[in-house]
Protein backbone atom coordinates (compact mmCIF):
# COMPACT_ATOMS: atom_id res chain seq x y z
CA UNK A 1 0.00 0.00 0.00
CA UNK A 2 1.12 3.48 -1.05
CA UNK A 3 0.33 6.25 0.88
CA UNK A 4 -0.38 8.39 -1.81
CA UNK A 5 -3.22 5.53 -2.97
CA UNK A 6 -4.80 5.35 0.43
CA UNK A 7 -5.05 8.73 1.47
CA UNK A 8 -6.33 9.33 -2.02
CA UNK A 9 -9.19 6.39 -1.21
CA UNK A 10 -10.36 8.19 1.54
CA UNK A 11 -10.47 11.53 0.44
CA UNK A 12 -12.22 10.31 -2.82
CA UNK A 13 -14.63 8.50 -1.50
CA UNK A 14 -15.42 10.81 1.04
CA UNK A 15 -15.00 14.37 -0.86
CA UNK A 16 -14.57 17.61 1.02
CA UNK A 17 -17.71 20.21 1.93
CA UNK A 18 -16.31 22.35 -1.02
CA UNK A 19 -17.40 19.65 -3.50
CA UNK A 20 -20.97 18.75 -1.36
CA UNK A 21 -21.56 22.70 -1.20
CA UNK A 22 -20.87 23.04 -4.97
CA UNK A 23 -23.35 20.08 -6.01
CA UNK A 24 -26.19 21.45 -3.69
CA UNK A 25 -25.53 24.83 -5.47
CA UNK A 26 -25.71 23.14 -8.67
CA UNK A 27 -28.44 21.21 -8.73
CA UNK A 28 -30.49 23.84 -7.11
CA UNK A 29 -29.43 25.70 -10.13
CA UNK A 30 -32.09 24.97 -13.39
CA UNK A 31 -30.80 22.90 -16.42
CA UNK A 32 -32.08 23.09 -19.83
CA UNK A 33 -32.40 19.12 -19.78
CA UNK A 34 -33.78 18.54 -15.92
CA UNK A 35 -32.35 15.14 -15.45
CA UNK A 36 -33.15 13.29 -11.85
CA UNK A 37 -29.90 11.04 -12.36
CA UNK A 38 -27.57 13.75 -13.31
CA UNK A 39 -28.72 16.35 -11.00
CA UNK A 40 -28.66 13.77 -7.97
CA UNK A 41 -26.90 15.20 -5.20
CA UNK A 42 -24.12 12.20 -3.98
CA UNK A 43 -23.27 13.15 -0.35
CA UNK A 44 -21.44 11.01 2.23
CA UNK A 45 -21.42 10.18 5.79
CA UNK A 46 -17.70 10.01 6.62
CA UNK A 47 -18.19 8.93 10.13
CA UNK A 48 -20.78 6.50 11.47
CA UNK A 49 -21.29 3.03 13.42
CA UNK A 50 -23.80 1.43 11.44
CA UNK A 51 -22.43 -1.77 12.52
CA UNK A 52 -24.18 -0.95 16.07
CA UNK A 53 -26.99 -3.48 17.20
CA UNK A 54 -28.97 -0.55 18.10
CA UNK A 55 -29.21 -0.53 13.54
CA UNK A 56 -30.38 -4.25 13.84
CA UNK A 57 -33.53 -4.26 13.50
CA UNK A 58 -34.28 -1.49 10.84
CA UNK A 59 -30.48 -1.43 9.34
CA UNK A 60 -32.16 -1.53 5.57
CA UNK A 61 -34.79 1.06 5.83
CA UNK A 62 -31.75 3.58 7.63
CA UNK A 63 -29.92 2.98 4.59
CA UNK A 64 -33.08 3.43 2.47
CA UNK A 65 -33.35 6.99 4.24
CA UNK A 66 -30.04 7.89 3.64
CA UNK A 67 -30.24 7.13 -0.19
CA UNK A 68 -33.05 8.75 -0.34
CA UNK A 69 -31.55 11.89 1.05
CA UNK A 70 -28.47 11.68 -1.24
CA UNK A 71 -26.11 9.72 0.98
CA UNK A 72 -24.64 6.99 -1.09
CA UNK A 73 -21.35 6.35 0.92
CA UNK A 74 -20.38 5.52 4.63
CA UNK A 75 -17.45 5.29 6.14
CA UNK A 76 -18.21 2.88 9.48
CA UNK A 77 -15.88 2.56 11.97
CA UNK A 78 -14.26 0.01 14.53
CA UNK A 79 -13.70 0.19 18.33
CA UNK A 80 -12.69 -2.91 19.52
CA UNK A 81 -10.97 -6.50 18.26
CA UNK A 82 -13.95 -8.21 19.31
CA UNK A 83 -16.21 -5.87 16.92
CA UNK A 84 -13.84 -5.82 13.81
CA UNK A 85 -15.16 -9.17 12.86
CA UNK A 86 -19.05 -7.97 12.76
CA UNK A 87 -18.34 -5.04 10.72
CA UNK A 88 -16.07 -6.49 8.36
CA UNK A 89 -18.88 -9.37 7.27
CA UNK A 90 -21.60 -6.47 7.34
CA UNK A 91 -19.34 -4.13 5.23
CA UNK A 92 -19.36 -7.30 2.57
CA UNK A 93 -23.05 -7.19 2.39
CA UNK A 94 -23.50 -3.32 1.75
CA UNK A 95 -21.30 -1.56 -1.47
CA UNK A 96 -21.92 1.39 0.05
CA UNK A 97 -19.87 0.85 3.40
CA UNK A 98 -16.33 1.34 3.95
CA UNK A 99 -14.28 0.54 6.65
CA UNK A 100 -11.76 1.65 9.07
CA UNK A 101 -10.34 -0.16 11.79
CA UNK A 102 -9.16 0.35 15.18
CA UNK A 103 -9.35 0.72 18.87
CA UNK A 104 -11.60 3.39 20.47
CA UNK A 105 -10.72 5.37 23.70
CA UNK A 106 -13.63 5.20 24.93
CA UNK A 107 -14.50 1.16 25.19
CA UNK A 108 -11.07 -0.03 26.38
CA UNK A 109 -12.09 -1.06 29.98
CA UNK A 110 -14.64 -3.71 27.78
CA UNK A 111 -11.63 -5.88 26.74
CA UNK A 112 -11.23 -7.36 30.76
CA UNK A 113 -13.88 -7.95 32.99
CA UNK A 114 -13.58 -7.61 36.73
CA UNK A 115 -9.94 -6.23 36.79
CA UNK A 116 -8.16 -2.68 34.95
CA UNK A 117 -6.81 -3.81 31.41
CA UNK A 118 -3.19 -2.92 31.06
CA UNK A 119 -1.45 -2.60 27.75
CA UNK A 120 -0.88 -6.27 27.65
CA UNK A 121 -3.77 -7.11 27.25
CA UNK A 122 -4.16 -5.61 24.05
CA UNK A 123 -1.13 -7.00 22.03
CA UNK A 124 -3.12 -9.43 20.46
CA UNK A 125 -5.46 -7.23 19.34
CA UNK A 126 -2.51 -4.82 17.99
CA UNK A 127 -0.82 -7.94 16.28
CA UNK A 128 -4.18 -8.36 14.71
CA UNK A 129 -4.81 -4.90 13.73
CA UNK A 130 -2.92 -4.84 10.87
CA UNK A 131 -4.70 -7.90 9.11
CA UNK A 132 -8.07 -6.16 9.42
CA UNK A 133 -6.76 -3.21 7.87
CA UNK A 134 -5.12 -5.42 4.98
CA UNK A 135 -8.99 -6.41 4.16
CA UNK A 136 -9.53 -2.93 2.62
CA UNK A 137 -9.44 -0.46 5.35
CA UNK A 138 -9.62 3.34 4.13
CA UNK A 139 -8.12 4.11 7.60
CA UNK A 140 -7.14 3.35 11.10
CA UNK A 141 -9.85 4.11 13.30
CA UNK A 142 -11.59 5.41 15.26
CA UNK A 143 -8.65 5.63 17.52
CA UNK A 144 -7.71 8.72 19.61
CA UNK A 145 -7.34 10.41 23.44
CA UNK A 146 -10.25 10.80 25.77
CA UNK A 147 -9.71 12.87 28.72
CA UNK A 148 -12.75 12.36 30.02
CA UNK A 149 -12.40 8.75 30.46
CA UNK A 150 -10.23 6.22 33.11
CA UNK A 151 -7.38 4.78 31.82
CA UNK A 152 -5.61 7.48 30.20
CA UNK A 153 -1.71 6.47 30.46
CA UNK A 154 -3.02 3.48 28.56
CA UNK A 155 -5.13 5.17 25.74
CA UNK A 156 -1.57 7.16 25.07
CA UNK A 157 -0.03 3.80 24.90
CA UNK A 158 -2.53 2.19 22.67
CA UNK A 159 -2.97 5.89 20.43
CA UNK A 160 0.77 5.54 20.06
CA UNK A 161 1.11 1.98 19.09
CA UNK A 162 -2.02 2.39 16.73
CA UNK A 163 -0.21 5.69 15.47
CA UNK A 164 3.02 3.48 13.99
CA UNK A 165 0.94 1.42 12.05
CA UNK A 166 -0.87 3.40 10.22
CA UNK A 167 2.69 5.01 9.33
CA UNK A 168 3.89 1.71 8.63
CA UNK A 169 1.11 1.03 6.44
CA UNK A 170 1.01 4.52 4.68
CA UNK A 171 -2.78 4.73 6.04
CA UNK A 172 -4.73 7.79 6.97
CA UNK A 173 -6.07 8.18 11.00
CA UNK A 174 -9.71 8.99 11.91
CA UNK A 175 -8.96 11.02 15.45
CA UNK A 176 -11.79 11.07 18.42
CA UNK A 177 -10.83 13.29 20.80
CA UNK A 178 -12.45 15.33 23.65
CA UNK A 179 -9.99 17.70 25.67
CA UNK A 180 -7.02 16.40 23.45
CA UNK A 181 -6.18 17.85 20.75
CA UNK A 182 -3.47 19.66 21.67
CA UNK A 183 -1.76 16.75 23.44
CA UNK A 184 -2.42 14.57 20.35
CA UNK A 185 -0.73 16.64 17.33
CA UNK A 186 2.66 16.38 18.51
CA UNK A 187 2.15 12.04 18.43
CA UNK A 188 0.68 12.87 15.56
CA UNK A 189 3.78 14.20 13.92
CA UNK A 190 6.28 12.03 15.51
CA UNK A 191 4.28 8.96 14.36
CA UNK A 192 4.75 10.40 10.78
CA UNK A 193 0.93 10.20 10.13
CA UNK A 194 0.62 13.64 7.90
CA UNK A 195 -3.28 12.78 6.86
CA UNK A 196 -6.99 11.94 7.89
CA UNK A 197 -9.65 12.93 9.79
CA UNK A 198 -10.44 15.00 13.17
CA UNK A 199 -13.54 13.21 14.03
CA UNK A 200 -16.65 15.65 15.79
CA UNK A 201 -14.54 18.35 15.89
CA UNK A 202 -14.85 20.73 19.04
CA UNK A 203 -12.37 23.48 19.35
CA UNK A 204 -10.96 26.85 18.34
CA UNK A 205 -10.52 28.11 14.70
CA UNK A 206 -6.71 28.28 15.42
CA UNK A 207 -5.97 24.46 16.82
CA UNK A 208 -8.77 23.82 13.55
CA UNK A 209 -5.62 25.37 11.20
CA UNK A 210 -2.76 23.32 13.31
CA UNK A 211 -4.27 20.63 11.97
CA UNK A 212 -5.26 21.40 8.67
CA UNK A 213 -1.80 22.35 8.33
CA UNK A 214 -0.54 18.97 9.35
CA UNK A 215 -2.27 17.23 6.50
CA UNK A 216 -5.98 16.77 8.14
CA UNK A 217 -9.80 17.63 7.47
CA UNK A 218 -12.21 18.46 10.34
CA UNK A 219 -15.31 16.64 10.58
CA UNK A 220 -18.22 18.55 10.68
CA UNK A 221 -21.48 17.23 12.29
CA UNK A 222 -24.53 17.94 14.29
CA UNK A 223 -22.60 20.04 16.93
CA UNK A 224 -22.91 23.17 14.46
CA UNK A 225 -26.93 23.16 14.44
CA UNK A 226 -26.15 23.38 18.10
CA UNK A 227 -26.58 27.54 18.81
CA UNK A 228 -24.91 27.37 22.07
CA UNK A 229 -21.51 25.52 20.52
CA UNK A 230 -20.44 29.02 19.94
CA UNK A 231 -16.69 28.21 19.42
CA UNK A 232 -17.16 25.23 17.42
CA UNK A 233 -19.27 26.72 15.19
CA UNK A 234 -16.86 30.19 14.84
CA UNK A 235 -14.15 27.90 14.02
CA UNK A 236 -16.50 25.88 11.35
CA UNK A 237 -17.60 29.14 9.80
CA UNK A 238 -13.60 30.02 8.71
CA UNK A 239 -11.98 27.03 8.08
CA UNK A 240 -11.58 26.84 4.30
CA UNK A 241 -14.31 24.39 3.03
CA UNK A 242 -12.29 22.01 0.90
CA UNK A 243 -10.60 21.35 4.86
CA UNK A 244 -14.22 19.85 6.28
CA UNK A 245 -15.64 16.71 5.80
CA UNK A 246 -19.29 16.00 6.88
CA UNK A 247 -20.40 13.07 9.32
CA UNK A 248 -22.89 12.17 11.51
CA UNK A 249 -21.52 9.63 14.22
CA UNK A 250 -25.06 7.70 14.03
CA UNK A 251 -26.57 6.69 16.46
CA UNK A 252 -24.50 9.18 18.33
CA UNK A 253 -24.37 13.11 18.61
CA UNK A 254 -27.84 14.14 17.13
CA UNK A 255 -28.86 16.82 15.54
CA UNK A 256 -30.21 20.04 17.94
CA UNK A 257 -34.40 19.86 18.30
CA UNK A 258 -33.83 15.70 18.01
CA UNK A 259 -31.76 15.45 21.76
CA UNK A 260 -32.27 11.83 22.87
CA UNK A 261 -32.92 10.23 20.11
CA UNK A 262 -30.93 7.92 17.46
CA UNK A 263 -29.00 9.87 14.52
CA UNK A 264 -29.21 8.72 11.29
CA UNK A 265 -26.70 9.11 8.09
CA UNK A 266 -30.02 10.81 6.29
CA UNK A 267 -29.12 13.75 8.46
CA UNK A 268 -25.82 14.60 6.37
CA UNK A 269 -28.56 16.51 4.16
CA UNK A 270 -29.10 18.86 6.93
CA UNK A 271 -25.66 19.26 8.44
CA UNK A 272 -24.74 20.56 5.04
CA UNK A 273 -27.54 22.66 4.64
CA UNK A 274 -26.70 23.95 8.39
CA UNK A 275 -23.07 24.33 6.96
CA UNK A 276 -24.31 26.41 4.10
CA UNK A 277 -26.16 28.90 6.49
CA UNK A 278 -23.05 28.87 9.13
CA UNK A 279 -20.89 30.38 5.78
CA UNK A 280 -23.59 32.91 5.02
């Protein structure tokens, strides 16, 4: 694998908000020869967990939403070794999934029951990583720093490890973060990762650049339909568009006025429509 090919993959697949914002504009704009085909708007959900049981029991008609809505593409995500199976035979059943693989932050203490995991624990996983990945991964992820969560000398140690592999294997990095982002960027760098995606981005126009900078696009989600994410949505509102990516982290992070309930990749329609107003 090249990195030029693979961070091509995943930024082809999943195009920047430039390109969405340019095909809304465009097909709200009246052709001589109306065509429904042609003038279909393709969007993409670059970040969700269809995989999720919480999708079992309605998984087709989600999808069937999301099509209907324009969303033709999504890029689903894994957490743990024991899920990696699951979503690789689900991703074989839908053309429309991609995958990334990789160990989450935020469902490490899952792995042992009744005791603290330690870094041990995981180097079966890690050994295994890479063969998932080999299966047609776009990226590693959704891997990243949580400081909100126990364990954190251990997510560095995993974030690290998971880090050199993608930079062994020339493969973009889907980032979660929450109070991080600052601490992470530096790995970043001396990992030699220089591309992928800052998942459910959440801070200030200026960290935004530092990362853009380094290689990355910012995810943009329900958080900017959100009035009181006043930073968030300062920084969204500058960074140049062909630097944002849109996602929806179903069944997480809904959109504002639907608080409680399950998100759904048809909702990349309105994040971008939210987008286009936040740019006004």
């Amino acid at each position: 694998m090249s990195a030029a090919i693979n961070s091509s993959n995943l930024l082809g697949e999943f195009p920047s908000a430039s390109q969405v914002l340019a095909e809304i504009a465009n097909a709200a704009t009246p052709t001589e020869s109306p065509n429904a085909e042609t003038n279909r708007i393709q969007l993409t959900d670059s970040h969700c967990h269809l995989d999720f049981p919480i999708f079992d029991a309605d998984r087709e008609a989600v999808l069937a939403r999301a099509q209907a809505e324009g969303v033709e593409r999504f890029l689903v995500m894994g957490i743990s070794a024991a899920q990696w199976p699951r979503l690789f035979a689900l991703a074989q059943q839908y053309s429309s999934w991609r995958m990334a693989f990789g160990l989450h932050p935020y469902f490490l203490r899952d792995r042992i029951q009744n005791r603290e995991p330690t870094f041990a624990d995981f180097a079966d996983d890690l050994a295994l990583l890479p063969t998932f990945l080999e299966k047609g991964a776009l990226a590693v992820g959704e891997i990243g720093l949580d400081a909100t969560q126990p364990l954190f000398e251990l997510q560095v140690e995993l974030f690290k490890k998971q880090l050199h592999i993608a930079a062994d294997m020339n493969l973009p990095v889907i980032l979660h973060h929450r109070k991080t982002l600052d601490k992470m960027l530096p790995m970043v760098k001396k990992a030699g990762v220089s591309s992928g995606i800052v998942h459910a981005f959440s801070g200030s126009y200026q960290q935004a650049m530092q990362w853009v900078d380094a290689g990355f696009r910012i995810g943009v989600g329900g958080v900017i339909t959100y009035p009181r994410a006043q930073k968030t949505r300062a920084a969204i509102a500058k960074v140049p568009l062909e630097s944002l990516v849109l996602e929806t982290d179903s069944p997480d992070m809904p959109l504002f006025g639907n608080q409680g309930n399950r998100n759904e990749p048809a909702d990349i329609a309105k994040i971008a429509h939210a987008l286009i107003l936040l740019r006004e």
